[in-house]
N, C-alpha and C. Protein backbone atom coordinates (compact mmCIF):
# COMPACT_ATOMS: atom_id res chain seq x y z
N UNK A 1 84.71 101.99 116.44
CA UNK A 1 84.09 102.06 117.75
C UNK A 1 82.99 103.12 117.73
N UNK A 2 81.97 102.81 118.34
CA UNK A 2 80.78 104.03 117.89
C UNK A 2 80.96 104.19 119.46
N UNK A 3 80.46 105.90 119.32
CA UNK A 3 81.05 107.11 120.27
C UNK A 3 79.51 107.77 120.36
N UNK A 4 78.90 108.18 121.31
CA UNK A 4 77.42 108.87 121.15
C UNK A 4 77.81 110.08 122.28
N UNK A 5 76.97 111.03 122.19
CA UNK A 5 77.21 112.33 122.90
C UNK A 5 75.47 113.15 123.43
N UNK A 6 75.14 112.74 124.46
CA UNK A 6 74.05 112.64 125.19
C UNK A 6 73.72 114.46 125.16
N UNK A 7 72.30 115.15 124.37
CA UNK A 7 72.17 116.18 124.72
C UNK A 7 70.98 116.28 125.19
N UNK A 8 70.97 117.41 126.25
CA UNK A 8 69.78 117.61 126.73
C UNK A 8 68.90 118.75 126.54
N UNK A 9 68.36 118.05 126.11
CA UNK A 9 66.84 119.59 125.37
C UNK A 9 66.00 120.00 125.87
N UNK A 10 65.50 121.47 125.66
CA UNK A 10 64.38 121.51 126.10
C UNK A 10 63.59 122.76 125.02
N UNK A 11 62.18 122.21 124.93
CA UNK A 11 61.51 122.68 123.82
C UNK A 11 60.40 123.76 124.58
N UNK A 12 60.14 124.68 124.18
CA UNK A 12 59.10 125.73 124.65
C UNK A 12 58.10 126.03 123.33
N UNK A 13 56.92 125.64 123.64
CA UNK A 13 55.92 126.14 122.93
C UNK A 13 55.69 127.78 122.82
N UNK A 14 55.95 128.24 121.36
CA UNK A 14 56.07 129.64 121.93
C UNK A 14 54.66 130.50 120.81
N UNK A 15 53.95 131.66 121.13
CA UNK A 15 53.00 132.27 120.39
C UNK A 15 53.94 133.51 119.78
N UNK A 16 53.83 133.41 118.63
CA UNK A 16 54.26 135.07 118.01
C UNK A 16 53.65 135.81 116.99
N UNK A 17 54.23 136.93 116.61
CA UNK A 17 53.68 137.67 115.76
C UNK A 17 54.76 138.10 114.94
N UNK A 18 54.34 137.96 113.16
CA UNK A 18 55.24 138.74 112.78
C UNK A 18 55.33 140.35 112.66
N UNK A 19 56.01 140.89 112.98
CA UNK A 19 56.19 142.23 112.76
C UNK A 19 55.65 142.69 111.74
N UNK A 20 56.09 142.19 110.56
CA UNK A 20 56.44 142.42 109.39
C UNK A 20 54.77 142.46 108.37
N UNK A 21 53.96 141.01 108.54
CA UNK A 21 53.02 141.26 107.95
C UNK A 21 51.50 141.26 109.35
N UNK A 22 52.36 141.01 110.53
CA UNK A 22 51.02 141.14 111.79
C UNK A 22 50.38 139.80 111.91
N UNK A 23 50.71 138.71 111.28
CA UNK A 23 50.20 137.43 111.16
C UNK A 23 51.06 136.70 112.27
N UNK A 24 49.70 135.93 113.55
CA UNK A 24 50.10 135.39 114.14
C UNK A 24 50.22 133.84 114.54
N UNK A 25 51.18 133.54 114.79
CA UNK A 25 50.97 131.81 114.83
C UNK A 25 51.88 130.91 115.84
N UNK A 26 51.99 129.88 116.17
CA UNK A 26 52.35 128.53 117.09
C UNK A 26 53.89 128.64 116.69
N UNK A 27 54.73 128.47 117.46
CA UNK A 27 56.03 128.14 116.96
C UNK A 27 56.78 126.95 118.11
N UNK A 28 58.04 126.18 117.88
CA UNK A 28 58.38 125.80 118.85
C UNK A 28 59.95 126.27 119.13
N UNK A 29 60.50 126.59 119.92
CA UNK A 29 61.90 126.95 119.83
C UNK A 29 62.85 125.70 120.72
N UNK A 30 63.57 124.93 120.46
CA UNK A 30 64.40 123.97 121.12
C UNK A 30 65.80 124.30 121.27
N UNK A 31 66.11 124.51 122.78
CA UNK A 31 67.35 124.64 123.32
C UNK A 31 68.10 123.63 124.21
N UNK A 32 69.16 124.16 124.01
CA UNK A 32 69.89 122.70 124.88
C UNK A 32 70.45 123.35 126.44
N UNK A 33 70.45 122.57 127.43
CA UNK A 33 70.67 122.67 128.64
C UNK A 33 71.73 123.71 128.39
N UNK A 34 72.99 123.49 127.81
CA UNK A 34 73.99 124.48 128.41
C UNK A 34 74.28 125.52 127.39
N UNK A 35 73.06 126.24 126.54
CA UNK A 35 73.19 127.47 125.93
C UNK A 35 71.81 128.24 126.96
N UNK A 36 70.95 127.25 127.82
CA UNK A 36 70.37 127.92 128.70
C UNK A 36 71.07 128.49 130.16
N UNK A 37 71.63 127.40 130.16
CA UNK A 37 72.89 127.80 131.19
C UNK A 37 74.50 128.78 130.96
N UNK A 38 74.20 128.69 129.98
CA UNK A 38 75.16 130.30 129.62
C UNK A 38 74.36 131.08 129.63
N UNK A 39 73.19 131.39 129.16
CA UNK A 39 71.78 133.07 129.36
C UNK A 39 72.36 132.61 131.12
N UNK A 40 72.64 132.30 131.96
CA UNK A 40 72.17 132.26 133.51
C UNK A 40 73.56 133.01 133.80
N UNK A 41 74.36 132.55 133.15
CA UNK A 41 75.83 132.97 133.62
C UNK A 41 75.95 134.75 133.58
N UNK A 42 75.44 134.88 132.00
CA UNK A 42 75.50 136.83 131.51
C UNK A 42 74.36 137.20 132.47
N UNK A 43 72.92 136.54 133.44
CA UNK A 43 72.34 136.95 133.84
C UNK A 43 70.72 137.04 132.91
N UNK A 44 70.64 136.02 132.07
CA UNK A 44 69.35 135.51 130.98
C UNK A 44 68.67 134.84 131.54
N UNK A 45 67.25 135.19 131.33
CA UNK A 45 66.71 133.90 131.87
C UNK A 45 66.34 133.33 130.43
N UNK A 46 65.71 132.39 130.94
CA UNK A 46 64.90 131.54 129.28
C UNK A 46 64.21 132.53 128.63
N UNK A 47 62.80 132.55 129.25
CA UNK A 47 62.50 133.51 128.70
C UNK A 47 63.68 134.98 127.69
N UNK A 48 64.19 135.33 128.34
CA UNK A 48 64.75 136.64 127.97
C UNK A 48 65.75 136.22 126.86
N UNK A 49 66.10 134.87 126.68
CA UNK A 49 67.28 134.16 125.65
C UNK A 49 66.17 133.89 124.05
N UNK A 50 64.82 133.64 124.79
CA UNK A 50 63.83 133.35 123.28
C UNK A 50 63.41 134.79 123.22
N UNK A 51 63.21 135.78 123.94
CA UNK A 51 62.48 137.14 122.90
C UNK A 51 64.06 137.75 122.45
N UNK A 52 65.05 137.37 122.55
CA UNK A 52 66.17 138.27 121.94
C UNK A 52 65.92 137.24 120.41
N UNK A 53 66.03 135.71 120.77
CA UNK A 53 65.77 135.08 119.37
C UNK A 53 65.25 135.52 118.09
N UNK A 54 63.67 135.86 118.56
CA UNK A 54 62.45 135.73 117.61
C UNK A 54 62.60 137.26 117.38
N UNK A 55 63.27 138.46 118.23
CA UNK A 55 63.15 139.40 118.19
C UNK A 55 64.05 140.06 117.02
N UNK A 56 65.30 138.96 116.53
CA UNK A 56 66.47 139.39 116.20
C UNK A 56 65.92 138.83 114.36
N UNK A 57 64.75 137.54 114.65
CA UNK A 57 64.28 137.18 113.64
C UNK A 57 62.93 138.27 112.87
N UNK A 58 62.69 139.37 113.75
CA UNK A 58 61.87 139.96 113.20
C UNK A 58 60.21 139.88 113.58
N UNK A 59 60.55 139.10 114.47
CA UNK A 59 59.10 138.43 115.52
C UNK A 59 58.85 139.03 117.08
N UNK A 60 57.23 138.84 117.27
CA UNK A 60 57.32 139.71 118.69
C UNK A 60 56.95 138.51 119.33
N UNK A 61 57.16 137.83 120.73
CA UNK A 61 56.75 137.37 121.11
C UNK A 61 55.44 137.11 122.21
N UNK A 62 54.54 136.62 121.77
CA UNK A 62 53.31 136.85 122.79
C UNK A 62 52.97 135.96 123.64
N UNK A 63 53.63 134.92 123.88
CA UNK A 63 53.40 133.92 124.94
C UNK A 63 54.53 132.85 124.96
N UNK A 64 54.97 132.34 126.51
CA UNK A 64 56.43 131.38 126.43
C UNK A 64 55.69 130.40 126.81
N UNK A 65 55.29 129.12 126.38
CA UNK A 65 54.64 127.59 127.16
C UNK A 65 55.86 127.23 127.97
N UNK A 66 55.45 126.36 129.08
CA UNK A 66 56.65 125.49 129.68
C UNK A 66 57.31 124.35 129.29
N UNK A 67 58.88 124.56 129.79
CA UNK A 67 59.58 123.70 128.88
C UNK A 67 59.38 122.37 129.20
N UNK A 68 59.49 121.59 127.94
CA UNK A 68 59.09 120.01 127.53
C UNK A 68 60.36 119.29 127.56
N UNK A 69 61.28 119.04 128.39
CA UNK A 69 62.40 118.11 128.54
C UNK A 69 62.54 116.76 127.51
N UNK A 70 64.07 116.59 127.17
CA UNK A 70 64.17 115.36 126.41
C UNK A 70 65.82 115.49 126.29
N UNK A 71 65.96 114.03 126.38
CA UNK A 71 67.26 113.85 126.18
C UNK A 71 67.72 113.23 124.66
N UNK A 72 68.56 113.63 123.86
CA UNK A 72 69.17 113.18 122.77
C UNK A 72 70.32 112.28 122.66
N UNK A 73 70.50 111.50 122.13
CA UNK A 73 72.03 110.57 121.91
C UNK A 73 72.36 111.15 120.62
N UNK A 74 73.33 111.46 119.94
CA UNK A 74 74.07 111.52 118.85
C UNK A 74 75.37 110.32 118.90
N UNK A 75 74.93 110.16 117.49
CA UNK A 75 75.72 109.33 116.85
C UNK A 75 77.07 109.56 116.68
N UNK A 76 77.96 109.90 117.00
CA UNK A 76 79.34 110.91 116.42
C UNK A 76 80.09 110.29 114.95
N UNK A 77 80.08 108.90 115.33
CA UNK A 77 80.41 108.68 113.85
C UNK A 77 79.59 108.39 112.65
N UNK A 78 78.26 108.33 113.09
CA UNK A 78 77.52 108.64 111.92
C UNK A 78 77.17 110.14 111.44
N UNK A 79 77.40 110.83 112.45
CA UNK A 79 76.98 112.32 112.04
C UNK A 79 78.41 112.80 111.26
N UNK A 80 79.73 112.20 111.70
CA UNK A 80 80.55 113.04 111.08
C UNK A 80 80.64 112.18 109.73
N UNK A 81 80.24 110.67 109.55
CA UNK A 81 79.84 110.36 108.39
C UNK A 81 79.49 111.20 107.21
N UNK A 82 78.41 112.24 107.36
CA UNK A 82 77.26 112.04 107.21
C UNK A 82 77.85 113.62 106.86
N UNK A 83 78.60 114.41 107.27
CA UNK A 83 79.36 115.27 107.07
C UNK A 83 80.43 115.41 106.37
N UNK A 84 80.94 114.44 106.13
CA UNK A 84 82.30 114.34 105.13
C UNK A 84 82.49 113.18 104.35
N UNK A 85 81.48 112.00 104.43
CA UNK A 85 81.69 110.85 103.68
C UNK A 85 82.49 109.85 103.78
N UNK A 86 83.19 110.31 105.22
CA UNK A 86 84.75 109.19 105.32
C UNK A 86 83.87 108.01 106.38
N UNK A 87 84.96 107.56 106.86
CA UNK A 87 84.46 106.65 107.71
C UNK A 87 84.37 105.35 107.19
C-alpha cells in the first residue's frame, strides 16, 4: 500500500558572507512549516531561526528574501526503500 506524507516548505532567498574568507554570495535556506513553528513557540521568528543557522555555520547574514511556499509529498515506502533495501 503506498503511504505519502505531505510537507510544507518554505524557501528564503538569503545574502551572506563568509566570515572566514569575507567572500560574499546567494544562498537558499529551506524550512518546513513546523520547525518554523517551533522558533514561534521558544519565541523565534524566521528570520532569527536563519541567522542562528548560517551563524553557527560560520556565516554572517546580510539579507533575508521572502518566503517562497511549496508543498512536498513523500513517498514513505519508497524513501524507506531507498534507506534499507527491503520492501
Amino acid at each position: 500500500m503506498k503511504t505519502y506524507q505531505k510537507i510544507h516548505l518554505r524557501a528564503f532567498d538569503v545574502r551572506i558572507k563568509d566570515n572566514r574568507t569575507g567572500e560574499e554570495r546567494e544562498d537558499v535556506i529551506v524550512l518546513s512549516k513546523p520547525q518554523l513553528q517551533a522558533a514561534q513557540v521558544v519565541g523565534q521568528s524566521s528570520k532569527e531561526l536563519i541567522y542562528r543557522a548560517y551563524n553557527r555555520a560560520g556565516y554572517a547574514v546580510l539579507d533575508i528574501g521572502k518566503a517562497r511556499k511549496a508543498e512536498a509529498a513523500l513517498d514513505l515506502e519508497g524513501l524507506f526503500q531507498g534507506v534499507t533495501g527491503d520492501c
